[in-house]
PDB file of N, CA and C in Angstrom:
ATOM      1  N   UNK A   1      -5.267-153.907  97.195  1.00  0.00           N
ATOM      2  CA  UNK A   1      -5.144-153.554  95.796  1.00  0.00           C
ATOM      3  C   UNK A   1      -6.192-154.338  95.004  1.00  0.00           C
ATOM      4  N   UNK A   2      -7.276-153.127  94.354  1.00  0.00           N
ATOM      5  CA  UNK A   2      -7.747-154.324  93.407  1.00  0.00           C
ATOM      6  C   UNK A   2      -7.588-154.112  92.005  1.00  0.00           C
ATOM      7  N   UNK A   3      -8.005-155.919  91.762  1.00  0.00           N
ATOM      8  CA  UNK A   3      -7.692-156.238  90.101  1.00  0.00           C
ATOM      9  C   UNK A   3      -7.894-154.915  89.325  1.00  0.00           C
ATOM     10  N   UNK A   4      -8.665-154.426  89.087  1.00  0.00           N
ATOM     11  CA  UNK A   4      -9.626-153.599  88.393  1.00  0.00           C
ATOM     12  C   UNK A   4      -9.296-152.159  88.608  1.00  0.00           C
ATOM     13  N   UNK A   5      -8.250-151.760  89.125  1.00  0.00           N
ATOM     14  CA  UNK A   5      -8.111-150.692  88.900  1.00  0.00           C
ATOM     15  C   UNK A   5      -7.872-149.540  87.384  1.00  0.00           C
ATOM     16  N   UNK A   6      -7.713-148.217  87.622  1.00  0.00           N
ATOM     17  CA  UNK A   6      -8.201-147.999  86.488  1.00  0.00           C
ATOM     18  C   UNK A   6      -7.032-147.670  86.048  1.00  0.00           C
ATOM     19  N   UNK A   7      -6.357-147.525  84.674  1.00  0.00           N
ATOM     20  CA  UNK A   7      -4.970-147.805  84.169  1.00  0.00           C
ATOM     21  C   UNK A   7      -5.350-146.550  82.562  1.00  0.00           C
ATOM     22  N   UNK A   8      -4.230-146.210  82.520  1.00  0.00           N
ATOM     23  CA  UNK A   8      -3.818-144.944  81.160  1.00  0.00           C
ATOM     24  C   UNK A   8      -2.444-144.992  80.623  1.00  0.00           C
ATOM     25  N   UNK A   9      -2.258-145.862  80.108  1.00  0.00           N
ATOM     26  CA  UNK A   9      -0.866-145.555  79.372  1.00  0.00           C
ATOM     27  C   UNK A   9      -0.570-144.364  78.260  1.00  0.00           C
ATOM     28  N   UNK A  10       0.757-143.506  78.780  1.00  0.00           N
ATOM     29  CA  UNK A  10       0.645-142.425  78.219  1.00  0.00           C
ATOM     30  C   UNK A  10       2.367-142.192  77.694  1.00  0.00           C
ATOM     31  N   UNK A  11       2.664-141.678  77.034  1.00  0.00           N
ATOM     32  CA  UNK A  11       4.340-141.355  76.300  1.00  0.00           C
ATOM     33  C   UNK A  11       4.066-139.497  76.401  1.00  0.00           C
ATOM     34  N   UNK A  12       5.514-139.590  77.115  1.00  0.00           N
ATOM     35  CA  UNK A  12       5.452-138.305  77.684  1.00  0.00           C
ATOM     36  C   UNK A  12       6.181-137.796  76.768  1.00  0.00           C
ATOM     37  N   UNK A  13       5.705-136.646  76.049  1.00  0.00           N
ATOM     38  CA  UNK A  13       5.853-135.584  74.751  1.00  0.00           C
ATOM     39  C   UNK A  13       6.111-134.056  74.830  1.00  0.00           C
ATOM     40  N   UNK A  14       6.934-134.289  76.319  1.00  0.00           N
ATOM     41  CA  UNK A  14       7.484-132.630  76.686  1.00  0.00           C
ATOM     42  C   UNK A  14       8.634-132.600  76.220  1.00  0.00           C
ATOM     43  N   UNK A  15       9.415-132.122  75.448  1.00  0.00           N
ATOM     44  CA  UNK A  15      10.695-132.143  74.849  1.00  0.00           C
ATOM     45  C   UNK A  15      11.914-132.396  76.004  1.00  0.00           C
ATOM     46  N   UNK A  16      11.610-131.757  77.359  1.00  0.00           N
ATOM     47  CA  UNK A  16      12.443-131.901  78.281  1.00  0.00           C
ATOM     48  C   UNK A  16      12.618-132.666  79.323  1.00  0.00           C
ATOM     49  N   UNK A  17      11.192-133.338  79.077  1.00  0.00           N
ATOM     50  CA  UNK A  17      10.820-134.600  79.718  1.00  0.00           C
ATOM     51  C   UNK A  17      10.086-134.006  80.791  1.00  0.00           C
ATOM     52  N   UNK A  18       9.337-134.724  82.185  1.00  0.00           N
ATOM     53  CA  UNK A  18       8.443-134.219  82.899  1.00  0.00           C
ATOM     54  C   UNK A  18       9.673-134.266  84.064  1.00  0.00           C
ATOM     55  N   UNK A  19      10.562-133.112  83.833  1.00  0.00           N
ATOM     56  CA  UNK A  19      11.283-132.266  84.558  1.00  0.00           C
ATOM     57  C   UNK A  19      10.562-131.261  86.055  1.00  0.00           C
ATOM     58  N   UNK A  20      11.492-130.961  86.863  1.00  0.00           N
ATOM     59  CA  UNK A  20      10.788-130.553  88.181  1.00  0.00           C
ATOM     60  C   UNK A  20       9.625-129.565  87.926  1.00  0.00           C
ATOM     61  N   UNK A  21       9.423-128.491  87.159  1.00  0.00           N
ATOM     62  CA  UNK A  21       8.237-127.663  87.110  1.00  0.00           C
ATOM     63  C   UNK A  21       7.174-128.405  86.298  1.00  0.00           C
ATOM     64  N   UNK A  22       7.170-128.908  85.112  1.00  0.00           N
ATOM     65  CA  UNK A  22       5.819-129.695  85.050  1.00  0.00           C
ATOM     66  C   UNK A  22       5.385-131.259  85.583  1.00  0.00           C
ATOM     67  N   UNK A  23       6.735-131.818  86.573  1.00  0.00           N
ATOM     68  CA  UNK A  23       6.252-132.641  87.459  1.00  0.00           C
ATOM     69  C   UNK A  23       5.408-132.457  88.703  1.00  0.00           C
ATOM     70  N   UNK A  24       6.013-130.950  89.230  1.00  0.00           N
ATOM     71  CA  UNK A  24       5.283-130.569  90.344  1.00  0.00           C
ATOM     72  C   UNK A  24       4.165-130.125  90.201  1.00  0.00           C
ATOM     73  N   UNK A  25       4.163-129.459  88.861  1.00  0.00           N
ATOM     74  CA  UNK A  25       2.317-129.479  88.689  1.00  0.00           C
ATOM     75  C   UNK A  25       1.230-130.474  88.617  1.00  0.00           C
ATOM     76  N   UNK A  26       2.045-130.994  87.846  1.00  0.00           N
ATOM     77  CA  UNK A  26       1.537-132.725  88.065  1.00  0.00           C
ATOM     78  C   UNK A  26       0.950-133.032  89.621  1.00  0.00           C
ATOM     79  N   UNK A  27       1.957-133.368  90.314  1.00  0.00           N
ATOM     80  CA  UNK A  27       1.684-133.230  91.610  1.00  0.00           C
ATOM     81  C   UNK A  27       0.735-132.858  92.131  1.00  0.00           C
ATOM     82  N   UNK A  28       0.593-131.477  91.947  1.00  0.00           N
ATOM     83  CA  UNK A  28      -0.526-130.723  92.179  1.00  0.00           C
ATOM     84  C   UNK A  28      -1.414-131.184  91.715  1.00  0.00           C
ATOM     85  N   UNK A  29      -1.620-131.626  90.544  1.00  0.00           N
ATOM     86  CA  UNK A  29      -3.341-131.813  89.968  1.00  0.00           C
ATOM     87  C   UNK A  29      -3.310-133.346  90.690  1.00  0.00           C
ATOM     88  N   UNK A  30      -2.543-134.358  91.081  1.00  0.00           N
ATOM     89  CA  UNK A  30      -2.511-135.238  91.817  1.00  0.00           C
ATOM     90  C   UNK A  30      -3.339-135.463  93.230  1.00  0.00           C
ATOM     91  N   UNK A  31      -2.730-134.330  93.603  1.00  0.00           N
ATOM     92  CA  UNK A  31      -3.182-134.212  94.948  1.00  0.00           C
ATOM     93  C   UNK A  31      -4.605-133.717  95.382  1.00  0.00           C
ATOM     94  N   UNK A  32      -5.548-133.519  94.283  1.00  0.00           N
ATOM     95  CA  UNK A  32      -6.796-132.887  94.282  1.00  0.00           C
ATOM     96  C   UNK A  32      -7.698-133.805  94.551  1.00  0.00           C
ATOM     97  N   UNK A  33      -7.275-135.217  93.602  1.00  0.00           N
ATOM     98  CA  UNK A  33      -7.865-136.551  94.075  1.00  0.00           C
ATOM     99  C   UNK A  33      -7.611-137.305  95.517  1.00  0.00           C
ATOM    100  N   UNK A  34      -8.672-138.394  95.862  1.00  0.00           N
ATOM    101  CA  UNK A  34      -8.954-138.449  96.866  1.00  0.00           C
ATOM    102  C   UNK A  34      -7.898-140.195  96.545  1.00  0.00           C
ATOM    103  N   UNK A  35      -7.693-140.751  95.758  1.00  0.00           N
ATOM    104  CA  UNK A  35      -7.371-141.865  94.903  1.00  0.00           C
ATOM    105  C   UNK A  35      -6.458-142.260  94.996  1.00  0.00           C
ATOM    106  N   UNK A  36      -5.791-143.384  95.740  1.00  0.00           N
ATOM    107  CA  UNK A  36      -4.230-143.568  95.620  1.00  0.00           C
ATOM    108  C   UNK A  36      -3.993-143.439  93.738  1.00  0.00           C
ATOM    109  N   UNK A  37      -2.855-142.791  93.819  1.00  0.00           N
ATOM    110  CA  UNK A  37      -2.605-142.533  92.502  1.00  0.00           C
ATOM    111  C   UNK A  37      -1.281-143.508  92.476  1.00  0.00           C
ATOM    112  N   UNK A  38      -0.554-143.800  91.701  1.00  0.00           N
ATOM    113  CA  UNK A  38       0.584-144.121  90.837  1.00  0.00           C
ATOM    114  C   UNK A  38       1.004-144.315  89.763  1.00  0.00           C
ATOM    115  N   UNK A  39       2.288-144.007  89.223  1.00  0.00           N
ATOM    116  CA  UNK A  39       3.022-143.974  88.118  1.00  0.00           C
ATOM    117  C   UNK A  39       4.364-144.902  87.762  1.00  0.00           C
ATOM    118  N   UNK A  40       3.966-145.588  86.643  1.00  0.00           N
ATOM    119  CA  UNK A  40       4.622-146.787  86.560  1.00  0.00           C
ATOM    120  C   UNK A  40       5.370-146.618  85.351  1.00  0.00           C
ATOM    121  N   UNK A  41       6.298-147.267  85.742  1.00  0.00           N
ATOM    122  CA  UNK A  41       8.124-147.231  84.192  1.00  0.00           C
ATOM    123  C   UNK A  41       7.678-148.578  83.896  1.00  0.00           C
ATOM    124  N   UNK A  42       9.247-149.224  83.265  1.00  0.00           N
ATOM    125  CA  UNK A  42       9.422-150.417  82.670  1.00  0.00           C
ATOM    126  C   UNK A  42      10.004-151.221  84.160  1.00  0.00           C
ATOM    127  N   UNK A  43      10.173-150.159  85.016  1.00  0.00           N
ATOM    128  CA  UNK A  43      11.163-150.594  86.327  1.00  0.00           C
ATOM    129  C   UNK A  43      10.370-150.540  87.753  1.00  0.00           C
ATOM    130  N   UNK A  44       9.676-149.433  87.598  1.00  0.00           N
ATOM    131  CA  UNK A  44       9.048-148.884  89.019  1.00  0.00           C
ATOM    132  C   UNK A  44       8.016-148.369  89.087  1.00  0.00           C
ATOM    133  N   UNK A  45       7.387-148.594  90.538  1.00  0.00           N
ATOM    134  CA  UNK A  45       6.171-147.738  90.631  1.00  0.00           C
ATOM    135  C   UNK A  45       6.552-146.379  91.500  1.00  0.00           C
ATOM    136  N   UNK A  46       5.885-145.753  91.534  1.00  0.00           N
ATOM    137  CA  UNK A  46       5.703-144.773  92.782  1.00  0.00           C
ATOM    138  C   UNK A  46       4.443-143.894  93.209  1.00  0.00           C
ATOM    139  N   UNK A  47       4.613-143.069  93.920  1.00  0.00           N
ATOM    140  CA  UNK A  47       3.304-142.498  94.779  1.00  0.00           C
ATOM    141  C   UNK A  47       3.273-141.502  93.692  1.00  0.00           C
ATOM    142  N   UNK A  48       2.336-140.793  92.900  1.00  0.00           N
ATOM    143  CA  UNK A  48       2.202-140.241  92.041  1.00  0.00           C
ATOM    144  C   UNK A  48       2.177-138.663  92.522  1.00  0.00           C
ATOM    145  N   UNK A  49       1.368-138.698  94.147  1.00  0.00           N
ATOM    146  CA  UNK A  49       1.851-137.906  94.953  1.00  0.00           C
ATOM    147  C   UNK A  49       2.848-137.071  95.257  1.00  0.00           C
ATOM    148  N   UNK A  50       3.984-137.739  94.789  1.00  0.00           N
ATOM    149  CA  UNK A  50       5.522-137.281  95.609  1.00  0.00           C
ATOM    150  C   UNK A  50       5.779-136.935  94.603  1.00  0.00           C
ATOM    151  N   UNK A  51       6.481-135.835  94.637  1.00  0.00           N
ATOM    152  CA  UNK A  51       7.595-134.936  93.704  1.00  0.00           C
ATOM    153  C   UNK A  51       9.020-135.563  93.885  1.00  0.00           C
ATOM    154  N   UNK A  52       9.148-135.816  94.873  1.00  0.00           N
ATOM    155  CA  UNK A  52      10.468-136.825  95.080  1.00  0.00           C
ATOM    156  C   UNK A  52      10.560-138.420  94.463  1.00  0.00           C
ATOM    157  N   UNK A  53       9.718-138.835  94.546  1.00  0.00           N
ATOM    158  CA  UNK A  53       9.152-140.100  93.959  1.00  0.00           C
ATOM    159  C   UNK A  53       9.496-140.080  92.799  1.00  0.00           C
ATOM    160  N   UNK A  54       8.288-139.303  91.841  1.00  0.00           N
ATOM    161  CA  UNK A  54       8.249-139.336  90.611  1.00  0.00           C
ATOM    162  C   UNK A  54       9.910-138.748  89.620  1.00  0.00           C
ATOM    163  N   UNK A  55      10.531-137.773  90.761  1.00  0.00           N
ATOM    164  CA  UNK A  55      11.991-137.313  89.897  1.00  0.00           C
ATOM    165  C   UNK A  55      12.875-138.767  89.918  1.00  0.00           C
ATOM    166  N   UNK A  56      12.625-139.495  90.656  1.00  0.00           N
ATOM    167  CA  UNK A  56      13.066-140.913  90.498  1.00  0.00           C
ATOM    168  C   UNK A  56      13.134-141.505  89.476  1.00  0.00           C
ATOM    169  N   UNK A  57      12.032-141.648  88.731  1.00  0.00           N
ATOM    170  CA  UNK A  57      11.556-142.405  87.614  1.00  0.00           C
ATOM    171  C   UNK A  57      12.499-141.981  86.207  1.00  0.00           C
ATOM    172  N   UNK A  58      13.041-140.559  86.357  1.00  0.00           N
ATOM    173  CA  UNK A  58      13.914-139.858  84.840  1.00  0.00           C
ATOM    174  C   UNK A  58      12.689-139.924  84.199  1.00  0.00           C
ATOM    175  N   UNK A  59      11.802-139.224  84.548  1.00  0.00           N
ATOM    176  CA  UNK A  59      10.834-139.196  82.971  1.00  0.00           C
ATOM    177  C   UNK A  59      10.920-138.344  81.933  1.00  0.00           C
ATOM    178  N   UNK A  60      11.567-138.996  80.887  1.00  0.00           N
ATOM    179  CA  UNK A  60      12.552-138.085  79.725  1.00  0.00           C
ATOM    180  C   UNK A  60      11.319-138.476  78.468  1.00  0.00           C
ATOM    181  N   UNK A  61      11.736-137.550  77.658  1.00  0.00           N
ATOM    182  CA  UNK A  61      10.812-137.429  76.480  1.00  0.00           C
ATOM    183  C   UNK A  61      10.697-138.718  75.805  1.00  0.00           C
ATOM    184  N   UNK A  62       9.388-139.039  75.338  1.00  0.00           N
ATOM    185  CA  UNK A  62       9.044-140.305  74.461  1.00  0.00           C
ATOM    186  C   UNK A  62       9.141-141.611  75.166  1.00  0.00           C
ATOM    187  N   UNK A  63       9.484-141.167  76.668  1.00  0.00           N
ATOM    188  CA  UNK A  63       9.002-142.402  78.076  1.00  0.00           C
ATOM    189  C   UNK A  63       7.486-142.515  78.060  1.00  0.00           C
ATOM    190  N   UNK A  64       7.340-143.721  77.765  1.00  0.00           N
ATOM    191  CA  UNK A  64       6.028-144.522  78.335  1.00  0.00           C
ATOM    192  C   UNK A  64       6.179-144.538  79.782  1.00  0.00           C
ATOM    193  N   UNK A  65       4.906-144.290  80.642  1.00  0.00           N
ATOM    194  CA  UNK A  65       3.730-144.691  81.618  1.00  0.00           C
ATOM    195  C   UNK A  65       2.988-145.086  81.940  1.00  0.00           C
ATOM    196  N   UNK A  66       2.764-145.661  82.746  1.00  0.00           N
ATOM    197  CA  UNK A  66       1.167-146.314  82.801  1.00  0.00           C
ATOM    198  C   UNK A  66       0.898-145.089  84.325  1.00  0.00           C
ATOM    199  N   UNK A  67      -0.736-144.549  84.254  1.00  0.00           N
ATOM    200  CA  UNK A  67      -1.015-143.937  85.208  1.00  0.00           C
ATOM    201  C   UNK A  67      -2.301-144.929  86.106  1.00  0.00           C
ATOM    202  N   UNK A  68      -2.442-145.252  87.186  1.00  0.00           N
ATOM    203  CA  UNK A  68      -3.134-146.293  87.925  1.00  0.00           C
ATOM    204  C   UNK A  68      -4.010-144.649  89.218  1.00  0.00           C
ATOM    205  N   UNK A  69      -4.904-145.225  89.455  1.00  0.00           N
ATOM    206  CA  UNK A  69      -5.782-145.174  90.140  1.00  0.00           C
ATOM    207  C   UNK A  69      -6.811-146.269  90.933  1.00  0.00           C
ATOM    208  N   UNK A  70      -6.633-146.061  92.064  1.00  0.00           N
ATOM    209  CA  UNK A  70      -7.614-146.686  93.163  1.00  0.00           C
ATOM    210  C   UNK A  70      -8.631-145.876  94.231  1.00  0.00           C
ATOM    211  N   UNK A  71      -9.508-145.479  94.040  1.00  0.00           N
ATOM    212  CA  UNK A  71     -10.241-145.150  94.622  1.00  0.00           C
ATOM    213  C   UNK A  71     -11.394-144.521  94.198  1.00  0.00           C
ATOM    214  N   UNK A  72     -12.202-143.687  95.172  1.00  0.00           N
ATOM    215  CA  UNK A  72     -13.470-143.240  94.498  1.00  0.00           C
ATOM    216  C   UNK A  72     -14.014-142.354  93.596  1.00  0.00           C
ATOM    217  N   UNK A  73     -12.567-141.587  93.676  1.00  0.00           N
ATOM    218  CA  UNK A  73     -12.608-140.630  92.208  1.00  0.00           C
ATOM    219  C   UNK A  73     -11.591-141.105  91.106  1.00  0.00           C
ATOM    220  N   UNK A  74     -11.189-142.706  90.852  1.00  0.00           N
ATOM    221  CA  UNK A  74     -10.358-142.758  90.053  1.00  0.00           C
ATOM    222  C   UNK A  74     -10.691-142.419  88.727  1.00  0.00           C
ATOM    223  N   UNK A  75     -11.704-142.547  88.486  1.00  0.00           N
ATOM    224  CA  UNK A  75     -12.275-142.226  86.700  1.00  0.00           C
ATOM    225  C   UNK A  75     -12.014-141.165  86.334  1.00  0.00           C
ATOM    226  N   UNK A  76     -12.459-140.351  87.330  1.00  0.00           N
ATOM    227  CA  UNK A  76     -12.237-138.794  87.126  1.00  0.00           C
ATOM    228  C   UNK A  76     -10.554-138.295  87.364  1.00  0.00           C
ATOM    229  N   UNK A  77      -9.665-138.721  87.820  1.00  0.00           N
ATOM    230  CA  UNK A  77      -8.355-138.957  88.521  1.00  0.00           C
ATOM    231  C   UNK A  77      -7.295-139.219  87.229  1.00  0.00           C
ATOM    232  N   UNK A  78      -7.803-140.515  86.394  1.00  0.00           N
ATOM    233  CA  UNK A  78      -6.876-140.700  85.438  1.00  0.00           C
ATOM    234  C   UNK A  78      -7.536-140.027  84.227  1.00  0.00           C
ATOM    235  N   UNK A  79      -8.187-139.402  83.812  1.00  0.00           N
ATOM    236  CA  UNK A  79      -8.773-138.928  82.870  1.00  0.00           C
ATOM    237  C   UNK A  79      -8.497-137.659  82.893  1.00  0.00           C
ATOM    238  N   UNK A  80      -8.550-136.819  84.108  1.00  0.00           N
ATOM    239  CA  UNK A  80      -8.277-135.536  84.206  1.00  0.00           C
ATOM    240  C   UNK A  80      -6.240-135.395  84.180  1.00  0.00           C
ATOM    241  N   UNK A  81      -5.394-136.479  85.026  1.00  0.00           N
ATOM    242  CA  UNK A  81      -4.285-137.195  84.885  1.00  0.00           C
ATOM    243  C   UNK A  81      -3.844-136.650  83.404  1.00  0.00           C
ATOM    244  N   UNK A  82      -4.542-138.168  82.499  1.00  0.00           N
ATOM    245  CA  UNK A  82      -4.065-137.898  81.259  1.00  0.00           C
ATOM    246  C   UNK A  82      -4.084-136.777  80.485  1.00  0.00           C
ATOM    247  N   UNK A  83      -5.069-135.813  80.481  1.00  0.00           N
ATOM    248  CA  UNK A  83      -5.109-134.587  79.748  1.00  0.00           C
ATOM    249  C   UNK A  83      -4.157-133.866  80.039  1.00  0.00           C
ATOM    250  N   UNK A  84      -4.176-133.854  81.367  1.00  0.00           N
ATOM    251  CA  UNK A  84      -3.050-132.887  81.745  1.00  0.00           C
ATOM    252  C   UNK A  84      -1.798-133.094  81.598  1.00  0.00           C
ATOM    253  N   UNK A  85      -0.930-133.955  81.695  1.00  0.00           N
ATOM    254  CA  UNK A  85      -0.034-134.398  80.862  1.00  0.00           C
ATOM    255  C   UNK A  85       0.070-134.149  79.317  1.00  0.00           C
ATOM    256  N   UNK A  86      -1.234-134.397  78.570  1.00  0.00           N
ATOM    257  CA  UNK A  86      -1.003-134.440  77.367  1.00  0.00           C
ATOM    258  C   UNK A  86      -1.190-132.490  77.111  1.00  0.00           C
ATOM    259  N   UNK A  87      -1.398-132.089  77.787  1.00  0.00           N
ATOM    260  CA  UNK A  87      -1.760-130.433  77.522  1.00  0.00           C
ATOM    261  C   UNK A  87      -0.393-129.936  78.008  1.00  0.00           C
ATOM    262  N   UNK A  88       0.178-130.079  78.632  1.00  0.00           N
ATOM    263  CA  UNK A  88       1.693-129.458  79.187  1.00  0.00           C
ATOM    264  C   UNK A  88       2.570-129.295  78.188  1.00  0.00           C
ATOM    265  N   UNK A  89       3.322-128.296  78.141  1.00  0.00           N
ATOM    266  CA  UNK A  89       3.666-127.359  77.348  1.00  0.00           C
ATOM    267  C   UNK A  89       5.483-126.765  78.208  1.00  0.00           C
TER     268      UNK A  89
END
């Protein structure tokens, strides 16, 4: 793990919270990167990867995140990450 990884704190603004269909999309745009990804509460991390993982977390409306990236596409990873989150509907 290094220091320097790349970090996005984000408050999730889906009224229903990032519930199984726009988590699993999530997922999906997750999995495009090459980047260990993860997603972090006030409590936990997890594989940003997993759809099982992340339904863990309860990510209910007006929950803060932090989104982390490690690897060689992380720039592109949490940036493309954050939009997409913030574009979900």
């Amino acid at each position: 793990m290094r220091l320097n990884m790349l970090t996005k704190k984000i408050e999730i603004k889906l009224k229903n919270g990032l519930h199984i269909r726009p988590a699993s999309l999530f997922v999906r745009e997750a999995k495009k990167f090459d980047s260990n990804i993860t997603i972090t509460t006030d409590k936990n991390t997890v594989n940003a990867k997993s759809l099982f993982k992340i339904q863990t977390l309860e990510l209910s409306y007006k929950k803060k995140i932090k989104i982390t990236a490690d690897g060689k596409d992380e720039k592109k990873a949490i940036y493309h990450l954050k939009k997409f989150i913030s574009n979900l509907k």
